[in-house]
C-alpha atoms as a PDB file:
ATOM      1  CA  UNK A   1       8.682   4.303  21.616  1.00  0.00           C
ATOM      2  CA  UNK A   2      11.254   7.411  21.927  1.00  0.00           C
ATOM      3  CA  UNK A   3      13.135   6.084  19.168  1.00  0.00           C
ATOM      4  CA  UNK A   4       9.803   5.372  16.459  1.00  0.00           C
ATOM      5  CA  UNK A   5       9.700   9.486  17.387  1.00  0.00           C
ATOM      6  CA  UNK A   6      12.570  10.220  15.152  1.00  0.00           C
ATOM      7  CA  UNK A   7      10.360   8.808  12.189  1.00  0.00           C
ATOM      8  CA  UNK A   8       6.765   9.914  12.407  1.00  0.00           C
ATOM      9  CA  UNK A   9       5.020  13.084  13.771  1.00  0.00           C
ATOM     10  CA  UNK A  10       3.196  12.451  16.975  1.00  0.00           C
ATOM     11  CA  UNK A  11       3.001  14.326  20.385  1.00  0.00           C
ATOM     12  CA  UNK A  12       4.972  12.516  23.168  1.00  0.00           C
ATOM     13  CA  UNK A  13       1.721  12.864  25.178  1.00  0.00           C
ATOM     14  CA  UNK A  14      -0.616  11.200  22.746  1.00  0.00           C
ATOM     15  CA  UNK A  15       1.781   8.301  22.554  1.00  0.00           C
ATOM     16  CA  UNK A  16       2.015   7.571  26.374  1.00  0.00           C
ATOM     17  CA  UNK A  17      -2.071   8.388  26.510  1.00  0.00           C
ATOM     18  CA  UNK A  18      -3.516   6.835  23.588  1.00  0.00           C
ATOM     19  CA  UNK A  19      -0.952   5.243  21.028  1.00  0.00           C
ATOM     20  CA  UNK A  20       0.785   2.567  23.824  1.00  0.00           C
ATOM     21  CA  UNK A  21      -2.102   1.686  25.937  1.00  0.00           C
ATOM     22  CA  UNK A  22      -3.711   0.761  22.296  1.00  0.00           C
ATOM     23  CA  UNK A  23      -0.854  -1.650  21.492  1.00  0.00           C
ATOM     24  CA  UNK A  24      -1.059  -3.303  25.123  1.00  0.00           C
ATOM     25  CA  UNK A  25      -4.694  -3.611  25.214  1.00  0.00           C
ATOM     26  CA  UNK A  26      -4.642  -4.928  21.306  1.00  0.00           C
ATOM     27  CA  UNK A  27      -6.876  -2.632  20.312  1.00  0.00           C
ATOM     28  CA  UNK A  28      -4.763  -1.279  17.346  1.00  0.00           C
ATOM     29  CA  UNK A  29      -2.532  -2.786  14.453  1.00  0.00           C
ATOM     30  CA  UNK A  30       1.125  -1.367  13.677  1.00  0.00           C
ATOM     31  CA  UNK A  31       1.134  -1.489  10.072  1.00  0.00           C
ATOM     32  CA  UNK A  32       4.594  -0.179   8.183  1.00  0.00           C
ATOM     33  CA  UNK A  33       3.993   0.190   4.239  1.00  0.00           C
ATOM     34  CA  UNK A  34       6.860   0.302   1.962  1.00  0.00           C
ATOM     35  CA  UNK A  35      10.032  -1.211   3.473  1.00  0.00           C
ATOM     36  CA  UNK A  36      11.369  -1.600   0.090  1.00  0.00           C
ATOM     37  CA  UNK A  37      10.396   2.400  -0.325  1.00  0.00           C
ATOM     38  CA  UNK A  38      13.723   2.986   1.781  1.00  0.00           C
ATOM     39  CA  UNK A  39      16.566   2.895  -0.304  1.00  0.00           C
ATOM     40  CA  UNK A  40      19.529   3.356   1.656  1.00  0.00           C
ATOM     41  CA  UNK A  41      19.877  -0.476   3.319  1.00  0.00           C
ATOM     42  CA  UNK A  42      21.534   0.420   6.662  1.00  0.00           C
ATOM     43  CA  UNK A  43      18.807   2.658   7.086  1.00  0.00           C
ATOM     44  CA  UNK A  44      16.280  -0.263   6.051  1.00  0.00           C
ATOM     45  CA  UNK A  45      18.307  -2.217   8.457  1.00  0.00           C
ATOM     46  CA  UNK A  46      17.449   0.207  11.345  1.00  0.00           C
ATOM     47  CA  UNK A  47      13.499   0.203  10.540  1.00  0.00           C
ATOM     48  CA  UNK A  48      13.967  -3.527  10.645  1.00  0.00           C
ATOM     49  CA  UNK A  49      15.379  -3.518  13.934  1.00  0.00           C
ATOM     50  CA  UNK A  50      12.374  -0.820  15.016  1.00  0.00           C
ATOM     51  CA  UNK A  51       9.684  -3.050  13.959  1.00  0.00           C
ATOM     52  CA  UNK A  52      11.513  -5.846  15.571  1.00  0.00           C
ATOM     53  CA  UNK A  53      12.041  -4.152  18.623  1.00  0.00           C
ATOM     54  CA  UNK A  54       8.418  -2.820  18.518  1.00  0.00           C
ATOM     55  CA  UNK A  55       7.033  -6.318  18.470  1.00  0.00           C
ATOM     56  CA  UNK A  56       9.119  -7.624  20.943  1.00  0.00           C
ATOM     57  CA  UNK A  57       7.769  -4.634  23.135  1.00  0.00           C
ATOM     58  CA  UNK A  58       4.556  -5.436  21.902  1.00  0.00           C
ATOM     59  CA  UNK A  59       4.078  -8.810  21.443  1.00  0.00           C
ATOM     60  CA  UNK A  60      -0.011  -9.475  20.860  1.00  0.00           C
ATOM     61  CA  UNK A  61      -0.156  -6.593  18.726  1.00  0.00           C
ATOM     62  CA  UNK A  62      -0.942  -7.667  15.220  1.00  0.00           C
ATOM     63  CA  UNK A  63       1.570  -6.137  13.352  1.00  0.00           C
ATOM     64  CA  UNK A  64       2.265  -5.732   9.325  1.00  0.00           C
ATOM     65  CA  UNK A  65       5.244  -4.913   7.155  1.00  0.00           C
ATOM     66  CA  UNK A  66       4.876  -4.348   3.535  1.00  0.00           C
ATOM     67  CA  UNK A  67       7.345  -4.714   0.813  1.00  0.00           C
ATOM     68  CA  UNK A  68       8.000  -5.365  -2.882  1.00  0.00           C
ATOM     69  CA  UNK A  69      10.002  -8.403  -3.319  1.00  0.00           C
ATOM     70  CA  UNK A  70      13.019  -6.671  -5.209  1.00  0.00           C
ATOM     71  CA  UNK A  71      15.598  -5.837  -2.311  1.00  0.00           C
ATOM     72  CA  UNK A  72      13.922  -7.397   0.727  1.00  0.00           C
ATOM     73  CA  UNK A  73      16.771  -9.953   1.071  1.00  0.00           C
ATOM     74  CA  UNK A  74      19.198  -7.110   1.545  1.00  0.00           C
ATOM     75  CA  UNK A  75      17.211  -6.360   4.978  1.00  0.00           C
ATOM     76  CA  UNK A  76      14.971  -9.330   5.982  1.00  0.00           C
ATOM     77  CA  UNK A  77      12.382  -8.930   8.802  1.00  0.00           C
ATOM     78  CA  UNK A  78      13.266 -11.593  11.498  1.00  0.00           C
ATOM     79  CA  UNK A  79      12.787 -15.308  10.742  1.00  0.00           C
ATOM     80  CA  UNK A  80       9.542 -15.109  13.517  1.00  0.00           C
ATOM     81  CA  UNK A  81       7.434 -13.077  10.689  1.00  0.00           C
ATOM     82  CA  UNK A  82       5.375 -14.787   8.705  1.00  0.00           C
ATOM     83  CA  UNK A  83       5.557 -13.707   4.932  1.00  0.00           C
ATOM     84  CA  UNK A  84       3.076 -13.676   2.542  1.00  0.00           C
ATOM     85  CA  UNK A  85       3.265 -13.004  -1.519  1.00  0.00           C
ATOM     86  CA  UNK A  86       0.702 -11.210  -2.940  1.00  0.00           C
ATOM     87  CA  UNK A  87      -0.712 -12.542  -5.839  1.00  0.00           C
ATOM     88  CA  UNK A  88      -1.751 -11.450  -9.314  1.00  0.00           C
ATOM     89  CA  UNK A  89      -5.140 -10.249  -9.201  1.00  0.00           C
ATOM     90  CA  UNK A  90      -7.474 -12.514 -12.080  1.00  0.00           C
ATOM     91  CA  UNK A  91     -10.185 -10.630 -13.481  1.00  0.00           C
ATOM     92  CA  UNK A  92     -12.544 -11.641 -10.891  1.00  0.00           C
ATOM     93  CA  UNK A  93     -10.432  -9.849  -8.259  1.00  0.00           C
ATOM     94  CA  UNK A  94      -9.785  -6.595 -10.484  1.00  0.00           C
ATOM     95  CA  UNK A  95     -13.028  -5.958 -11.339  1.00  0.00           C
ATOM     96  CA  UNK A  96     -13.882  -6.326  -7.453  1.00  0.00           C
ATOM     97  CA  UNK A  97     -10.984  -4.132  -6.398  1.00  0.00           C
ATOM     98  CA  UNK A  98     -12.195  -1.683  -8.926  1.00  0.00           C
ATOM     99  CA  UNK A  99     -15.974  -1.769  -8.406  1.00  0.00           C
ATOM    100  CA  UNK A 100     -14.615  -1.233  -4.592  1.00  0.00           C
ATOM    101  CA  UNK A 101     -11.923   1.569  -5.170  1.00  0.00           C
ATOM    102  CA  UNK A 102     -15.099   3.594  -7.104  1.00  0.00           C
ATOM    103  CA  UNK A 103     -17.309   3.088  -3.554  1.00  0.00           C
ATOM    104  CA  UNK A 104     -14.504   4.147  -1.537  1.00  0.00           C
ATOM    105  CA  UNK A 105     -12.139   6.769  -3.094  1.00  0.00           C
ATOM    106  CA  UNK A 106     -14.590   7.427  -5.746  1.00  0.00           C
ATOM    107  CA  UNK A 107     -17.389   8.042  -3.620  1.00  0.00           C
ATOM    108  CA  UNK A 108     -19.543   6.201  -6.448  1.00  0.00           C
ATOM    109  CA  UNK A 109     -23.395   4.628  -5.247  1.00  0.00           C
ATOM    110  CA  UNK A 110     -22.597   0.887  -5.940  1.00  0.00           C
ATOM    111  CA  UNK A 111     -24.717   1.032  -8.761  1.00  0.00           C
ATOM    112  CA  UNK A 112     -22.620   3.909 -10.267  1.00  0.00           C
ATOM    113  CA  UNK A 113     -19.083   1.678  -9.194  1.00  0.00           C
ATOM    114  CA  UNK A 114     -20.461  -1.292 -10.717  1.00  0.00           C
ATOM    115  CA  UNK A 115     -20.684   0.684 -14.412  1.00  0.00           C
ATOM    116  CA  UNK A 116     -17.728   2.491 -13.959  1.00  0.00           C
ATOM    117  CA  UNK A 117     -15.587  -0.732 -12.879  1.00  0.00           C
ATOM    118  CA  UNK A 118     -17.065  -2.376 -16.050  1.00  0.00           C
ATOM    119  CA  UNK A 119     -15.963   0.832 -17.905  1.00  0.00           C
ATOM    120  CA  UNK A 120     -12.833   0.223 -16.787  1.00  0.00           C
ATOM    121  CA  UNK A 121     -12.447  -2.871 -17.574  1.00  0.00           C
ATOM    122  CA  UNK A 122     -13.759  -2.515 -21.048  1.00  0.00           C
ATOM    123  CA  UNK A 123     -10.948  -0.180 -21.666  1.00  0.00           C
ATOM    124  CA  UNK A 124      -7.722  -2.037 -20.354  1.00  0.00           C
ATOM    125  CA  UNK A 125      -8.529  -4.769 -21.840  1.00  0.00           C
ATOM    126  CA  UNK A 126      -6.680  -4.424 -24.560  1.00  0.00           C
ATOM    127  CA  UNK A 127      -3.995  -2.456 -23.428  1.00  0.00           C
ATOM    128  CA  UNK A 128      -3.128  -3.268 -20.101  1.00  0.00           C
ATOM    129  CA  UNK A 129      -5.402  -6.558 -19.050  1.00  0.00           C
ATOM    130  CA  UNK A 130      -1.778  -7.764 -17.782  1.00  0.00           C
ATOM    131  CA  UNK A 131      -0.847  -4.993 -16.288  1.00  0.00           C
ATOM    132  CA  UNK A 132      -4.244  -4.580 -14.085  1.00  0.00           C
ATOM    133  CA  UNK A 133      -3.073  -7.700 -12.796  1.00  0.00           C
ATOM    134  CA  UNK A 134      -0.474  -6.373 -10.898  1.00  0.00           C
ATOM    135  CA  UNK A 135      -1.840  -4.700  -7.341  1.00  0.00           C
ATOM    136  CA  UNK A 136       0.167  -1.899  -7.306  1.00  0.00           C
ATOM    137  CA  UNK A 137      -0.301  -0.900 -11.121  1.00  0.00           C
ATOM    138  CA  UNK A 138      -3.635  -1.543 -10.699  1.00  0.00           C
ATOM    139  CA  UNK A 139      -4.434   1.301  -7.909  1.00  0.00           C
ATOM    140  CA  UNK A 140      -2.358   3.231  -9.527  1.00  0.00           C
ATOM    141  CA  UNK A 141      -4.327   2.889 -12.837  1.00  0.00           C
ATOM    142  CA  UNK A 142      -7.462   2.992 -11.025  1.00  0.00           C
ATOM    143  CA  UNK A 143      -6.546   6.575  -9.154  1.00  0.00           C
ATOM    144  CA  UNK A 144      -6.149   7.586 -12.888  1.00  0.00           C
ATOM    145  CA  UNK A 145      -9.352   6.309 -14.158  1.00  0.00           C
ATOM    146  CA  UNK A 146     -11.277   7.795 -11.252  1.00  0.00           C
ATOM    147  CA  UNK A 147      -9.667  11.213 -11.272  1.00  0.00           C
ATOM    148  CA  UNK A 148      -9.909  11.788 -15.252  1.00  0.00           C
ATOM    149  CA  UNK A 149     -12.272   9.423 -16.079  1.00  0.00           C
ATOM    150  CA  UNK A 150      -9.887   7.437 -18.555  1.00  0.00           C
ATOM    151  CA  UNK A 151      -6.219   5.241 -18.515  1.00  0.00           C
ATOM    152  CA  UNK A 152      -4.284   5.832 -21.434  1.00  0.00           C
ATOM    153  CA  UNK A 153      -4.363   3.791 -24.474  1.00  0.00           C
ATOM    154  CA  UNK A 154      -0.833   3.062 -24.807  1.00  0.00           C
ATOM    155  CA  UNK A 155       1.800   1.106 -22.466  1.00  0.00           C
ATOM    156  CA  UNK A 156       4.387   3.950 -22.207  1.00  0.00           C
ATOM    157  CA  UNK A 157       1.973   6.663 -21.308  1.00  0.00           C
ATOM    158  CA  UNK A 158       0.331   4.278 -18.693  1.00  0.00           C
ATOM    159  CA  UNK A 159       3.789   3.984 -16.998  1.00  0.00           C
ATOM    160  CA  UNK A 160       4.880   7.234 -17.826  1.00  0.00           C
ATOM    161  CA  UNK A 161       1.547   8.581 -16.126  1.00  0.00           C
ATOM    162  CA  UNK A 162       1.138   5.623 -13.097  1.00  0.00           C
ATOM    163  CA  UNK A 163       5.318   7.012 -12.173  1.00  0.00           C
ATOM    164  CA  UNK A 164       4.144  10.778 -12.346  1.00  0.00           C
ATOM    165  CA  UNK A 165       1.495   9.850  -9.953  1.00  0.00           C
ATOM    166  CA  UNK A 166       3.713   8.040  -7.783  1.00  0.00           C
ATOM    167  CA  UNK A 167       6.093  10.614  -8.014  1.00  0.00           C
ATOM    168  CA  UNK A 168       4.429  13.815  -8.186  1.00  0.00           C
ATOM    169  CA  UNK A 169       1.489  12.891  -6.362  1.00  0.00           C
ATOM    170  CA  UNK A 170       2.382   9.981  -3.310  1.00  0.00           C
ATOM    171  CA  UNK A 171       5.693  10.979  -2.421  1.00  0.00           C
ATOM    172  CA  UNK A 172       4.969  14.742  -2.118  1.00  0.00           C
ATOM    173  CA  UNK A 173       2.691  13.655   0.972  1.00  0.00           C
END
């Protein structure tokens, strides 16, 4: 545990109190989002060998790595993980995740979500129905939608704004 101090911001005393018995009693999930967000690879290499050692320290507590498929070989989780690919959404799935993202971060009635997902919908269509596909484009695109109440029209300005956000927005937290 002293060495997962180095990386987040936590109080020694909250992780002997409340962080470690929630592991051992499996009342909490470890979940690490954006292996692939670490460029440096010896550096990927040593969150590897945290999580690792964290589960092996752990070992009933459901535990969760995320990454993007481009430069996960170069620092693999141990062959024990089980991996999972995450699919294209269809339009089924979009116009859930969207009706849902308008409930949640929106703070939308579900009457409201419903209208505005369908709004949404209506105007990617042309523009970016492959590009909604993909989950990470898609939150991205849906953050934009929900904040200014449009997604551009054009390709470049929808990846030119969805990188600004990630960017500018994401990384400054």
């Amino acid at each position: 545990c002293k060495e997962v101090l180095h990386y987040v911001t936590i109080d020694m005393e909250a992780v002997k109190t409340v962080v470690v018995p929630a592991f051992e009693a499996v009342q909490a999930v470890f979940a690490f989002d954006g292996l692939d967000e670490i460029l440096d690879t010896s550096r990927r290499r040593e969150y590897v060998d945290l999580v690792a050692a964290f589960c092996n320290r752990f070992p009933l507590c459901p535990t969760i790595v995320t990454s993007r498929l481009v430069g996960y070989d170069d620092a693999r989780l141990p062959d024990n993980f089980e991996e999972f690919v995450l699919d294209r959404f269809d339009d089924g799935e979009v116009r859930e995740y969207v009706r849902k993202f308008m409930i949640v971060v929106g703070e939308r009635e579900k009457d409201e979500a419903k209208l505005e997902a369908d709004r949404f919908i209506a105007q990617t269509n042309r523009n970016a129905h492959d590009l909604r596909r993909n989950p990470l484009l898609l939150g991205l695109m849906s953050y934009l939608f929900n904040s200014r109440g449009d997604v551009p029209a054009n390709r470049p300005e929808i990846y030119k704004d969805c990188a600004t956000l990630m960017f500018d927005r994401w990384d400054s937290r």
